[in-house]
N, C-alpha and C. Protein backbone atom coordinates (compact mmCIF):
# COMPACT_ATOMS: atom_id res chain seq x y z
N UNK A 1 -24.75 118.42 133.40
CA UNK A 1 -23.87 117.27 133.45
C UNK A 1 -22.77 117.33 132.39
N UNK A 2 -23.16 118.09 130.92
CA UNK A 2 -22.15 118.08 130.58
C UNK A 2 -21.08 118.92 130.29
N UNK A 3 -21.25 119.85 130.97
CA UNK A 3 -20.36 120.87 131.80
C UNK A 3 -19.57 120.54 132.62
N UNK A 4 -19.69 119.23 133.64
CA UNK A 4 -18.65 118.84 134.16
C UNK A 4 -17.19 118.55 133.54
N UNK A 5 -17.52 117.32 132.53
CA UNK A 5 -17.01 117.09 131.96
C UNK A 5 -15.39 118.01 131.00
N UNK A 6 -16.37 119.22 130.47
CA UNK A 6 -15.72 120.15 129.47
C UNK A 6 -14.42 120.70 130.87
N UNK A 7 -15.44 121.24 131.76
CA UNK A 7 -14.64 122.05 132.98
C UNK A 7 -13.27 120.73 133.37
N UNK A 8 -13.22 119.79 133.92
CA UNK A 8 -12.21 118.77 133.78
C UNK A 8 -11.43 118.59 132.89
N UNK A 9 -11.87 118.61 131.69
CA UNK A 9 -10.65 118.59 130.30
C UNK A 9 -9.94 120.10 130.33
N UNK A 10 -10.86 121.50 130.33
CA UNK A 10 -10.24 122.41 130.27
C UNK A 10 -9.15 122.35 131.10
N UNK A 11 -9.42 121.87 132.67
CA UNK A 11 -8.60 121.91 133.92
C UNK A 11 -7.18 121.07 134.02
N UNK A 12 -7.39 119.93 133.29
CA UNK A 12 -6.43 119.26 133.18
C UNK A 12 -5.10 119.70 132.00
N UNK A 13 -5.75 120.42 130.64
CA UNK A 13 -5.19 121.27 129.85
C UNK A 13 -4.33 122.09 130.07
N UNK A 14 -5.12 122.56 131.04
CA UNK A 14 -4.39 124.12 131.81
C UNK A 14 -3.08 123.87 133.09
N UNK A 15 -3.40 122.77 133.58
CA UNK A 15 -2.65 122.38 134.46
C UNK A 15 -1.50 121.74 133.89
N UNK A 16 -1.78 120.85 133.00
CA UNK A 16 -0.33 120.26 131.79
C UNK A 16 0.10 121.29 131.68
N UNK A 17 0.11 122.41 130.58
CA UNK A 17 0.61 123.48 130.47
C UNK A 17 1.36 124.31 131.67
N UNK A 18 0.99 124.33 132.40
CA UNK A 18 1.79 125.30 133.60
C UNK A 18 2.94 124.32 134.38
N UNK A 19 2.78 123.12 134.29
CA UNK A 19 3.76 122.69 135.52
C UNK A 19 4.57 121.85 134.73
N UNK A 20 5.96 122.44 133.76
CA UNK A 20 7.03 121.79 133.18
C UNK A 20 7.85 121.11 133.99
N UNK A 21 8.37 120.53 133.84
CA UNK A 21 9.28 119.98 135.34
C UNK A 21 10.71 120.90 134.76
N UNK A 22 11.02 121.10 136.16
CA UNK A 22 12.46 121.92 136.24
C UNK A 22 13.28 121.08 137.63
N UNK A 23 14.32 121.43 137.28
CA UNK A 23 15.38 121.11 138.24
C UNK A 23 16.41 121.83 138.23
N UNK A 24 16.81 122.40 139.57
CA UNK A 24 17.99 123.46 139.53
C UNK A 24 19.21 122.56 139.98
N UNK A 25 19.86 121.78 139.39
CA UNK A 25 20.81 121.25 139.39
C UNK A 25 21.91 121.86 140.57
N UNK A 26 21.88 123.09 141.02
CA UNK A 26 23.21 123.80 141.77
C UNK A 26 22.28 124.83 141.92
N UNK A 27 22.13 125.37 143.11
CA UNK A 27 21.23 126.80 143.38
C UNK A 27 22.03 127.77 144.13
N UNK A 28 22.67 128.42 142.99
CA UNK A 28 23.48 129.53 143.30
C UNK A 28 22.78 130.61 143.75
N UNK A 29 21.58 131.16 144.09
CA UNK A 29 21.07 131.87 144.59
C UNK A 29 21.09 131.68 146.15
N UNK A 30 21.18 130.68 146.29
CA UNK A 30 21.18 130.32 147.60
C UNK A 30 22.29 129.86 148.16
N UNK A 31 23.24 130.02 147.73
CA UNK A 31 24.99 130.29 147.90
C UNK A 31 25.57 128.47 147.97
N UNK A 32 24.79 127.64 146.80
CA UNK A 32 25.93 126.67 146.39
C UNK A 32 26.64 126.91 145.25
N UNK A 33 27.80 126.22 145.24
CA UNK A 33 28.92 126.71 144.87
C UNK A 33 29.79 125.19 144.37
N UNK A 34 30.58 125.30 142.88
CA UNK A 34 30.95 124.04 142.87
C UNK A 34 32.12 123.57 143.69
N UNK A 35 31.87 122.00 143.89
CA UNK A 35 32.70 121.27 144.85
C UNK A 35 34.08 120.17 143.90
N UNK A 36 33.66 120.34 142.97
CA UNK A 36 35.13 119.36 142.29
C UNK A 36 35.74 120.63 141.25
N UNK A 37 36.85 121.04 141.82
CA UNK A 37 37.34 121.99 140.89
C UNK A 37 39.17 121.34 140.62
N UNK A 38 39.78 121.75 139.50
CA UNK A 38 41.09 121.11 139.95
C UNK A 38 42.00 122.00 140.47
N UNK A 39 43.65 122.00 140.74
CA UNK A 39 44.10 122.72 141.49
C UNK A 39 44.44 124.43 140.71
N UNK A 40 44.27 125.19 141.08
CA UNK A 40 44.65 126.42 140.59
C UNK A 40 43.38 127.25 140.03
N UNK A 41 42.06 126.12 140.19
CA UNK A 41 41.39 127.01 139.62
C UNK A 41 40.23 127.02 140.66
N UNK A 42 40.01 128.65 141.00
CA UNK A 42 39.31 129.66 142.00
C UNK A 42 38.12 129.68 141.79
N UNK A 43 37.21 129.09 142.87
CA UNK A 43 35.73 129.32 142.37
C UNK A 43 35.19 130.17 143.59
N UNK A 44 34.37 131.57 143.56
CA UNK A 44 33.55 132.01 145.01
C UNK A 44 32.55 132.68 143.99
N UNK A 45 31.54 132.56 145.29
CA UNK A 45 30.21 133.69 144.93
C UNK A 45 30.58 134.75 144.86
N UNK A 46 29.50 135.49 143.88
CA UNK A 46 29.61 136.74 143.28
C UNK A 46 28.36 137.28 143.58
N UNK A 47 28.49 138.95 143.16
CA UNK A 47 27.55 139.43 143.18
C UNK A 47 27.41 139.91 141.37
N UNK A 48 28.81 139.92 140.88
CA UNK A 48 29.01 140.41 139.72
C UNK A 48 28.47 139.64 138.23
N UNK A 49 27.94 140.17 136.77
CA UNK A 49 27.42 139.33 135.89
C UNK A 49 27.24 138.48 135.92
N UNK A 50 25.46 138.93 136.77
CA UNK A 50 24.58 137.79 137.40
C UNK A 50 23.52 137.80 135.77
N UNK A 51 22.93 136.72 135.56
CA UNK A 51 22.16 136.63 134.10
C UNK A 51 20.52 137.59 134.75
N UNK A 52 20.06 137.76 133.51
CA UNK A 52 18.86 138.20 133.99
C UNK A 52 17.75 137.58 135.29
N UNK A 53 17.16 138.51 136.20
CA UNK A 53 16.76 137.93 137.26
C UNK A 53 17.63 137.30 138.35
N UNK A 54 18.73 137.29 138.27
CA UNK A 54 19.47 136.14 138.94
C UNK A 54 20.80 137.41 139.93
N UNK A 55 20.63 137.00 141.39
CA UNK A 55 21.24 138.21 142.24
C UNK A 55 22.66 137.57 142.60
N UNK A 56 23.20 136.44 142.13
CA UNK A 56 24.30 135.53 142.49
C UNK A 56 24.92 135.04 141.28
N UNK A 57 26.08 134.94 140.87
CA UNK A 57 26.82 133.79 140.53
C UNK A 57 27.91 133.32 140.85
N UNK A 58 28.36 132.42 140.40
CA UNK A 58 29.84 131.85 140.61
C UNK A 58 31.19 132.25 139.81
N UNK A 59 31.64 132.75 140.14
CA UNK A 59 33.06 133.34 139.78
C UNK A 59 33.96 132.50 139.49
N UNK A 60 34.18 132.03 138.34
CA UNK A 60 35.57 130.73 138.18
C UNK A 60 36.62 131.53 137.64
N UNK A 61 37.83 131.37 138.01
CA UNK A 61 38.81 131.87 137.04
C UNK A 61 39.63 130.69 136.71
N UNK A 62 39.94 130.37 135.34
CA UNK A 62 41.36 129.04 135.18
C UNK A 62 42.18 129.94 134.83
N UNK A 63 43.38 129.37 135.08
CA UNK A 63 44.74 129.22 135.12
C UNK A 63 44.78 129.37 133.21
N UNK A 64 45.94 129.64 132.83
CA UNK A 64 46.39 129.40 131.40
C UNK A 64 46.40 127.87 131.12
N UNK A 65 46.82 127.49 132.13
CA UNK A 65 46.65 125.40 131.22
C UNK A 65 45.63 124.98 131.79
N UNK A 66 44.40 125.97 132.27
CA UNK A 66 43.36 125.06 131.96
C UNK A 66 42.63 124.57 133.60
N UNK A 67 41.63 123.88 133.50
CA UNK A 67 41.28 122.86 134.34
C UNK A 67 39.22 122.84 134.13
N UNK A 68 39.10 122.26 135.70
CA UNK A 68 37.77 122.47 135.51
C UNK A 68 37.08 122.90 136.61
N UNK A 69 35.90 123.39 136.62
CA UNK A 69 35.16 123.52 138.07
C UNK A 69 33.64 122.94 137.79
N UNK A 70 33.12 122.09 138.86
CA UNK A 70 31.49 121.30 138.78
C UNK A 70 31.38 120.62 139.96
N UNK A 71 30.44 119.32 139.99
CA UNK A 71 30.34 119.08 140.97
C UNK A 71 30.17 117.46 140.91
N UNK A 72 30.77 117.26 142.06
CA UNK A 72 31.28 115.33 141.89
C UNK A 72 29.90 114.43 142.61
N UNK A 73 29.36 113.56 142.79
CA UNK A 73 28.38 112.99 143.12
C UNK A 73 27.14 113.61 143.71
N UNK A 74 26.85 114.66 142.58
CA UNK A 74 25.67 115.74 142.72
C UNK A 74 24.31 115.15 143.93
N UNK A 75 24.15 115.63 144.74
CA UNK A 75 22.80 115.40 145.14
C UNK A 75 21.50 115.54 143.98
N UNK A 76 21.48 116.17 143.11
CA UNK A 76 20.41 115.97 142.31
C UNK A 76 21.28 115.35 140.57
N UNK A 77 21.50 114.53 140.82
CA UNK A 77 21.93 113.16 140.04
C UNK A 77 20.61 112.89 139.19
N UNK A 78 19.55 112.66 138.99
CA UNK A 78 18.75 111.93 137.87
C UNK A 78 18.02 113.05 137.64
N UNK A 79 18.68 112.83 135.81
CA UNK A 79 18.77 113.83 134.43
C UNK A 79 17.64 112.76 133.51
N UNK A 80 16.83 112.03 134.44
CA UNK A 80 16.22 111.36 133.27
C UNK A 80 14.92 112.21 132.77
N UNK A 81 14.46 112.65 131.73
CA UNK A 81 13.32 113.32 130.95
C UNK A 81 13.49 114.68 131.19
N UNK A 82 14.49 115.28 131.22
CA UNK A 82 15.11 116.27 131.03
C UNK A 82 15.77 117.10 129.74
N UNK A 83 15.12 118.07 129.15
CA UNK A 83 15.73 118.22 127.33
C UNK A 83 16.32 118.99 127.44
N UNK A 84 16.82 119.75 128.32
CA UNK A 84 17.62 120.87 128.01
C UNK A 84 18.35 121.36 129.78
N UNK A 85 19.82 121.69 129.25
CA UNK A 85 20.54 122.63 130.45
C UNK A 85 20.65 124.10 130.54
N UNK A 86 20.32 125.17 130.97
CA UNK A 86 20.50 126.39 130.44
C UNK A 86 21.34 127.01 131.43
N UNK A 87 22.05 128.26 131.05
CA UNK A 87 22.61 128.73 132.29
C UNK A 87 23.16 129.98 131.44
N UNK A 88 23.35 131.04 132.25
CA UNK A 88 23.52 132.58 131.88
C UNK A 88 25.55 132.48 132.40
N UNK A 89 25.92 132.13 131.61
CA UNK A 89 27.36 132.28 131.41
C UNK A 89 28.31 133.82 130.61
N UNK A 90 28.88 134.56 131.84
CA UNK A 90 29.39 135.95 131.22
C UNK A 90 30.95 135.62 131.19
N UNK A 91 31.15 135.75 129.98
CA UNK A 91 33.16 135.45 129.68
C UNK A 91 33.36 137.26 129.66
N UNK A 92 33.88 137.08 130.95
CA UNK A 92 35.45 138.18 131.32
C UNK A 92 36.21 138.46 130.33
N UNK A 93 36.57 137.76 129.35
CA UNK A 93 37.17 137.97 128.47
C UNK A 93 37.12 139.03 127.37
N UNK A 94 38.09 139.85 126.71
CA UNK A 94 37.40 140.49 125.40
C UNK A 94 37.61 139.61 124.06
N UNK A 95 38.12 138.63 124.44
CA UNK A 95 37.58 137.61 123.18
C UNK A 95 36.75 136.06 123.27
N UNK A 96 36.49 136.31 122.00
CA UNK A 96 35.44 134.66 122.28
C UNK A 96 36.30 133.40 122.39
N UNK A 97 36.14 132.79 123.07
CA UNK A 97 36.67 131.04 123.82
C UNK A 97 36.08 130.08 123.70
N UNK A 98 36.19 128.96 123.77
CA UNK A 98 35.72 128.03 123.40
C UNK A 98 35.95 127.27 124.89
N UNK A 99 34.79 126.80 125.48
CA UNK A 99 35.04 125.67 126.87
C UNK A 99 34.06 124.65 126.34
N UNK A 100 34.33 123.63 127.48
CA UNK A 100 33.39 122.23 127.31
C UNK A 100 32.32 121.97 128.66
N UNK A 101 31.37 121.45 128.51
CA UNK A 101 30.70 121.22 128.95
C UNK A 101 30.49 119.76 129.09
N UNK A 102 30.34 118.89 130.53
CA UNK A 102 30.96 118.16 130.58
C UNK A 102 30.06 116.59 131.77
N UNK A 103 29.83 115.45 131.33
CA UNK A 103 28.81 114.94 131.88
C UNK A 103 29.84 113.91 131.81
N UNK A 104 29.76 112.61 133.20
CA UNK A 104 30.39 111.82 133.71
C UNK A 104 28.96 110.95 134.11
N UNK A 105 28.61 109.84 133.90
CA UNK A 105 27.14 109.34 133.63
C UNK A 105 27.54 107.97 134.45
N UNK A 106 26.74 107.10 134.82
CA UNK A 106 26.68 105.83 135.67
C UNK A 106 28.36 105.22 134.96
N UNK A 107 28.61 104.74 133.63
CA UNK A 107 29.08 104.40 133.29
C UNK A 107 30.59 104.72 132.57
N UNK A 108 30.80 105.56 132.88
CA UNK A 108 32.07 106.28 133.23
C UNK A 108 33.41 105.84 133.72
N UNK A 109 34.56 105.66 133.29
CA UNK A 109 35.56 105.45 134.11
C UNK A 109 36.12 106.30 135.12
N UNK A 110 36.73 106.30 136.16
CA UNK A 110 37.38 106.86 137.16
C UNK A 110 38.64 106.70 137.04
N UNK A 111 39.44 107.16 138.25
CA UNK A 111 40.79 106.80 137.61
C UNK A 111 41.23 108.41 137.06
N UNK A 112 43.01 108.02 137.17
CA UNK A 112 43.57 109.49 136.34
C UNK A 112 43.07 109.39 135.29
N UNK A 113 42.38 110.81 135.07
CA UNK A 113 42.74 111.52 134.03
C UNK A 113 42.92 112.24 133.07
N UNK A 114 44.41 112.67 133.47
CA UNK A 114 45.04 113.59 133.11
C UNK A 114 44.98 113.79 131.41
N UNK A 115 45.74 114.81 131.09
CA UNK A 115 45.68 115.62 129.93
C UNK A 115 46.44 114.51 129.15
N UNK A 116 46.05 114.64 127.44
CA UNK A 116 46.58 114.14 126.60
C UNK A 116 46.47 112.44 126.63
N UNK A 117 47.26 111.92 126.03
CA UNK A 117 46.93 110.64 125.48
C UNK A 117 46.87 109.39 126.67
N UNK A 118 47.55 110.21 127.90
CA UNK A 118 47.70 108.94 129.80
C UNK A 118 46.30 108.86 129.74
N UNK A 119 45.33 110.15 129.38
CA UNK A 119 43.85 109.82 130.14
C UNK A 119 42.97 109.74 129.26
N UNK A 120 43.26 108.92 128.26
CA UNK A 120 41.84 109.28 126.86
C UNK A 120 41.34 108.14 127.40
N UNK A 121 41.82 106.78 127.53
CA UNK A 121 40.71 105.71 127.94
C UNK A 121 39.93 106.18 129.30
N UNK A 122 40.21 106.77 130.18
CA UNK A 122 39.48 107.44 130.51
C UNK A 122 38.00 107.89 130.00
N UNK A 123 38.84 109.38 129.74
CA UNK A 123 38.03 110.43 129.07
C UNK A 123 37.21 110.34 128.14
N UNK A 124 37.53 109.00 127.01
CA UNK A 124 36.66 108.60 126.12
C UNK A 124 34.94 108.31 126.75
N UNK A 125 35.34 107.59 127.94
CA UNK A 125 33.40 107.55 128.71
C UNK A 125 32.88 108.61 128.94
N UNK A 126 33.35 110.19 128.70
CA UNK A 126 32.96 110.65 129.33
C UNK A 126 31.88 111.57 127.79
N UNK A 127 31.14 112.50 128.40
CA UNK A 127 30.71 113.01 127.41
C UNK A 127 30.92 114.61 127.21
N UNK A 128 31.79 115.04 126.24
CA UNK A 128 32.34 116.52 126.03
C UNK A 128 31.15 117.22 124.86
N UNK A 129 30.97 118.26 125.20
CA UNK A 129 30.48 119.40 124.77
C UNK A 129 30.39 120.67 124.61
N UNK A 130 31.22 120.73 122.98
CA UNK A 130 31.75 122.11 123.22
C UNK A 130 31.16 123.13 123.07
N UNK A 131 31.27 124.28 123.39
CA UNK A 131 30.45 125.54 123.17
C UNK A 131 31.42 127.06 123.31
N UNK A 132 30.98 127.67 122.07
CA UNK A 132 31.58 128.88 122.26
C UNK A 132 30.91 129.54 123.07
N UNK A 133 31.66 130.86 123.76
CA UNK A 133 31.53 131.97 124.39
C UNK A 133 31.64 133.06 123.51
N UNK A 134 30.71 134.15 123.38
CA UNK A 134 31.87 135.76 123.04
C UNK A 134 31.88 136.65 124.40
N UNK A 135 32.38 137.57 123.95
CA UNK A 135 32.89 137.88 124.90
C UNK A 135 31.46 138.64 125.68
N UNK A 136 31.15 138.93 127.69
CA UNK A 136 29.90 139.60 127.44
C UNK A 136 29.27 138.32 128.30
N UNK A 137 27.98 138.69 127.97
CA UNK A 137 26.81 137.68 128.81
C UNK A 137 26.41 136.71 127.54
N UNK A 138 26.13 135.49 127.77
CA UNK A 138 25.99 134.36 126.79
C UNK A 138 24.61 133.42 127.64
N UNK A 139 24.10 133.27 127.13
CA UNK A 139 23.13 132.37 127.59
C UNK A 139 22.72 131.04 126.82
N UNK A 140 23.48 130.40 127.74
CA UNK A 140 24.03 128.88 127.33
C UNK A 140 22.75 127.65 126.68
N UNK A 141 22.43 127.10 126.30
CA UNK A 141 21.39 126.38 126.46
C UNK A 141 21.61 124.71 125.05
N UNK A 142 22.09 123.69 126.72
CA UNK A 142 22.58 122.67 126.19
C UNK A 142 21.45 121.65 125.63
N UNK A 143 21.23 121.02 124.92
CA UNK A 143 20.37 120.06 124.17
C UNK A 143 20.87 118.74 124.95
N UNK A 144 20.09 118.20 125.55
CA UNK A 144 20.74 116.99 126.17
C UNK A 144 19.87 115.67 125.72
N UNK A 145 19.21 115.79 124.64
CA UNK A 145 18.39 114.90 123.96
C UNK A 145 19.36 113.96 123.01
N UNK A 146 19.55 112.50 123.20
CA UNK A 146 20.64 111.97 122.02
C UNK A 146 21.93 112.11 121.97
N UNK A 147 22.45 112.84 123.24
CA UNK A 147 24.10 113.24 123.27
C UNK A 147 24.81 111.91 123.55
N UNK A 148 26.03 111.69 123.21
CA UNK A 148 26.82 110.65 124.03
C UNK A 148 28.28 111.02 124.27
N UNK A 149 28.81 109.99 124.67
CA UNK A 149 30.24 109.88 125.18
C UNK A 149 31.05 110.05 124.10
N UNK A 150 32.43 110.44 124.17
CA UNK A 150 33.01 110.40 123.00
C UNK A 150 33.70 109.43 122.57
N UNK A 151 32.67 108.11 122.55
CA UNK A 151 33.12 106.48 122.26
C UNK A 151 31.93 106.59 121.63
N UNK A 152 31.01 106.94 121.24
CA UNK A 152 29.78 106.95 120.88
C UNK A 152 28.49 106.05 121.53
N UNK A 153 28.53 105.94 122.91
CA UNK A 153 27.55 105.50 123.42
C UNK A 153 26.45 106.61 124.31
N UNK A 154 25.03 106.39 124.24
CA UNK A 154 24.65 107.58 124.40
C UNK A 154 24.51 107.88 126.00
N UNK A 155 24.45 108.73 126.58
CA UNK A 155 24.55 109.20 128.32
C UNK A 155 23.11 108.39 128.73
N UNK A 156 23.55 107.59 129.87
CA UNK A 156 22.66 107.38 130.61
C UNK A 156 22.38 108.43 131.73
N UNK A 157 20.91 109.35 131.70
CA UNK A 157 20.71 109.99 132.60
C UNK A 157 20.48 109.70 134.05
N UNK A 158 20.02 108.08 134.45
CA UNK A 158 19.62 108.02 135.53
C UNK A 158 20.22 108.29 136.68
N UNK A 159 21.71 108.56 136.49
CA UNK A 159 22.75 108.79 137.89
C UNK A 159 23.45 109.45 136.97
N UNK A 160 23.77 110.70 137.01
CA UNK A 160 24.56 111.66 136.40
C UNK A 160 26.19 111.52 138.05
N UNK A 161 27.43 111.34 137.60
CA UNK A 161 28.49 111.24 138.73
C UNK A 161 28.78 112.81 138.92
N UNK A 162 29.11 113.47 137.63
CA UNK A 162 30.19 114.11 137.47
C UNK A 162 29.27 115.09 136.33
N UNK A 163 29.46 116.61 136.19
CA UNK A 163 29.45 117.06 135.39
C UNK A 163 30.21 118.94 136.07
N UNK A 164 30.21 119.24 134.54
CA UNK A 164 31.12 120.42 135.14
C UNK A 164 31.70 121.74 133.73
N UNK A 165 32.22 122.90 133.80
CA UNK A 165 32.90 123.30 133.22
C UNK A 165 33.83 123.62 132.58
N UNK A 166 34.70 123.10 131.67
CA UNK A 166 35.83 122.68 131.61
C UNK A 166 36.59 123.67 130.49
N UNK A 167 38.14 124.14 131.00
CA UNK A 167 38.59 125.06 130.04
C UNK A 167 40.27 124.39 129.31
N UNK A 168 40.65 124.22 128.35
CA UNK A 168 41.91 123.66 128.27
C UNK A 168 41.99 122.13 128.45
N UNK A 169 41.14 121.32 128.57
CA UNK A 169 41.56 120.16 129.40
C UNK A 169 41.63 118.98 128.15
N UNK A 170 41.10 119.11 126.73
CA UNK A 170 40.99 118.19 125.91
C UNK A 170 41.96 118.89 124.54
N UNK A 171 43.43 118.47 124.96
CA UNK A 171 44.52 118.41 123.69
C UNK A 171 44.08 117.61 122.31
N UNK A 172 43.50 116.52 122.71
CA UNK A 172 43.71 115.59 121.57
C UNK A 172 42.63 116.26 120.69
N UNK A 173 41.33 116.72 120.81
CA UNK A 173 40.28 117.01 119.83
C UNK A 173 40.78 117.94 119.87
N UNK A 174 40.77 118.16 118.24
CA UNK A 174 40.74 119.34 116.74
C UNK A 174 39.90 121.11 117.31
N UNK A 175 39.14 120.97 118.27
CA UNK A 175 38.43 122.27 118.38
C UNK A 175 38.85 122.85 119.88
N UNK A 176 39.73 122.33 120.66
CA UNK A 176 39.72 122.64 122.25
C UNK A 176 40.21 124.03 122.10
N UNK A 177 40.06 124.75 123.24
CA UNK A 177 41.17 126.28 122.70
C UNK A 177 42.86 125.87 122.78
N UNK A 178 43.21 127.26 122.34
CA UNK A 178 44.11 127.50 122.32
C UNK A 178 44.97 128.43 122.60
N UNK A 179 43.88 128.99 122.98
CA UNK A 179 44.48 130.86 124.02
C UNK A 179 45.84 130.21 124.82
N UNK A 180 46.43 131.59 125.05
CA UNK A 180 47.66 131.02 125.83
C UNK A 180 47.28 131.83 127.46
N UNK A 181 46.33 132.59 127.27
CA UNK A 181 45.17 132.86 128.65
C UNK A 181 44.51 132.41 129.16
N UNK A 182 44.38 132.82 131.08
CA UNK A 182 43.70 132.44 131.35
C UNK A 182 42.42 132.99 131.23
N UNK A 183 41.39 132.34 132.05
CA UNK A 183 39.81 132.77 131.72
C UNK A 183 38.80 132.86 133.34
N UNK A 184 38.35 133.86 132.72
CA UNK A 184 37.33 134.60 133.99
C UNK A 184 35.88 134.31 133.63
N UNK A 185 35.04 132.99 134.43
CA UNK A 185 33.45 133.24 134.13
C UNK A 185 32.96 133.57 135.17
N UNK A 186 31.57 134.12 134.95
CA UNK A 186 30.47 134.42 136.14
C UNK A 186 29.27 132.86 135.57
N UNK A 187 29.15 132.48 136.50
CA UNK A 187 28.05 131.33 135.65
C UNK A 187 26.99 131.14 136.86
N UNK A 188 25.33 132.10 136.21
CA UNK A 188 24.15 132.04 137.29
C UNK A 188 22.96 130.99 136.32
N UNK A 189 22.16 131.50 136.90
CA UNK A 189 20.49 130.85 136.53
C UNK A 189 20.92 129.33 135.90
N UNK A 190 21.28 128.12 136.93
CA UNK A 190 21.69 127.03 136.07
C UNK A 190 20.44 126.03 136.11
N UNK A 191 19.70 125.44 135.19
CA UNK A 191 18.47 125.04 135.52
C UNK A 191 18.40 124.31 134.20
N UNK A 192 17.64 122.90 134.46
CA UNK A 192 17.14 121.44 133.85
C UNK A 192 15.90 121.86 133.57
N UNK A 193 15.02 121.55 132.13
CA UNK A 193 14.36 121.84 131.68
C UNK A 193 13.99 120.45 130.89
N UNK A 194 12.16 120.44 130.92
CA UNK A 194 11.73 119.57 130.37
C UNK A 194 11.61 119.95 128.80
């Protein structure tokens, strides 16, 4: 009898441990592909600097001024108990860049907008995150624990609108690039992590 017992705790132990929750936000393996990109900038499947394990990615190229590519009222929208974004991002480039990473949350404004000071009330709801690239395969891995908007309120995960890749698009902050190039990514294995 009290062998049952032990065997149930072990079982339940073992079973916590194995089943993290994941969510593949965009399953480029299976040829989705982002749907909100802005004009000039080229997104198709690839076969080329795919991350480890991974036989697909997405090919973005921007323009020199910039833009973004992601996806607008995601079917898999709730980011709630979720700690981390990861994704195997290869910059084309032979130098290191700086892009943003980019979350549009229940509470968000809509509306233009555009570059520079027409779209900061905007853009202020939104939540930017920057991250370098070098040049090569990079394997991204965003902390989404405590982040907020750049008004300082923190992201509500339960309906994520908008999120995406973004190159050039934020003049006003001190760290955006400044290349006068454009930019070539491959971006595979994109996946939500508990």
């Amino acid at each position: 009898m009290r062998r049952i017992p032990i065997v149930l705790a072990c079982l339940l132990l073992f079973t916590g441990a194995v089943s993290a929750k994941k969510l593949i936000p965009l399953d480029i393996e299976k040829g989705q592909i982002f749907d909100d990109v802005t004009e000039m900038v080229d997104v198709s499947l690839s076969e080329e600097n795919v991350g480890e394990k991974a036989t697909t990615s997405i090919k973005a190229f921007f323009p020199a001024e910039g833009g973004w590519a992601g996806l607008w009222m995601p079917k898999k929208s709730a980011w709630e108990g979720f700690k981390t974004l990861t994704c195997s991002v290869f910059n084309a480039s032979s130098a290191p860049v700086k892009i943003s990473f980019v979350i549009k949350d229940l509470h968000h404004a809509g509306g233009a907008s555009g570059r520079g000071n027409e779209g900061w009330e905007m853009r202020k709801t939104w939540c930017v995150l920057p991250y370098d690239l070098k040049p090569g395969m990079n394997e991204v891995k965003i902390e989404l624990a405590g982040i907020k908007t750049q008004e300082g309120k923190p992201v509500n995960f339960s309906r994520i609108f908008h999120w995406g890749f973004y190159y050039k698009f934020f003049p006003e902050l001190k760290w955006e690039e400044k290349s006068k190039e454009g930019l070539t990514l491959f971006i595979s294995k994109l996946k939500l992590e508990e």
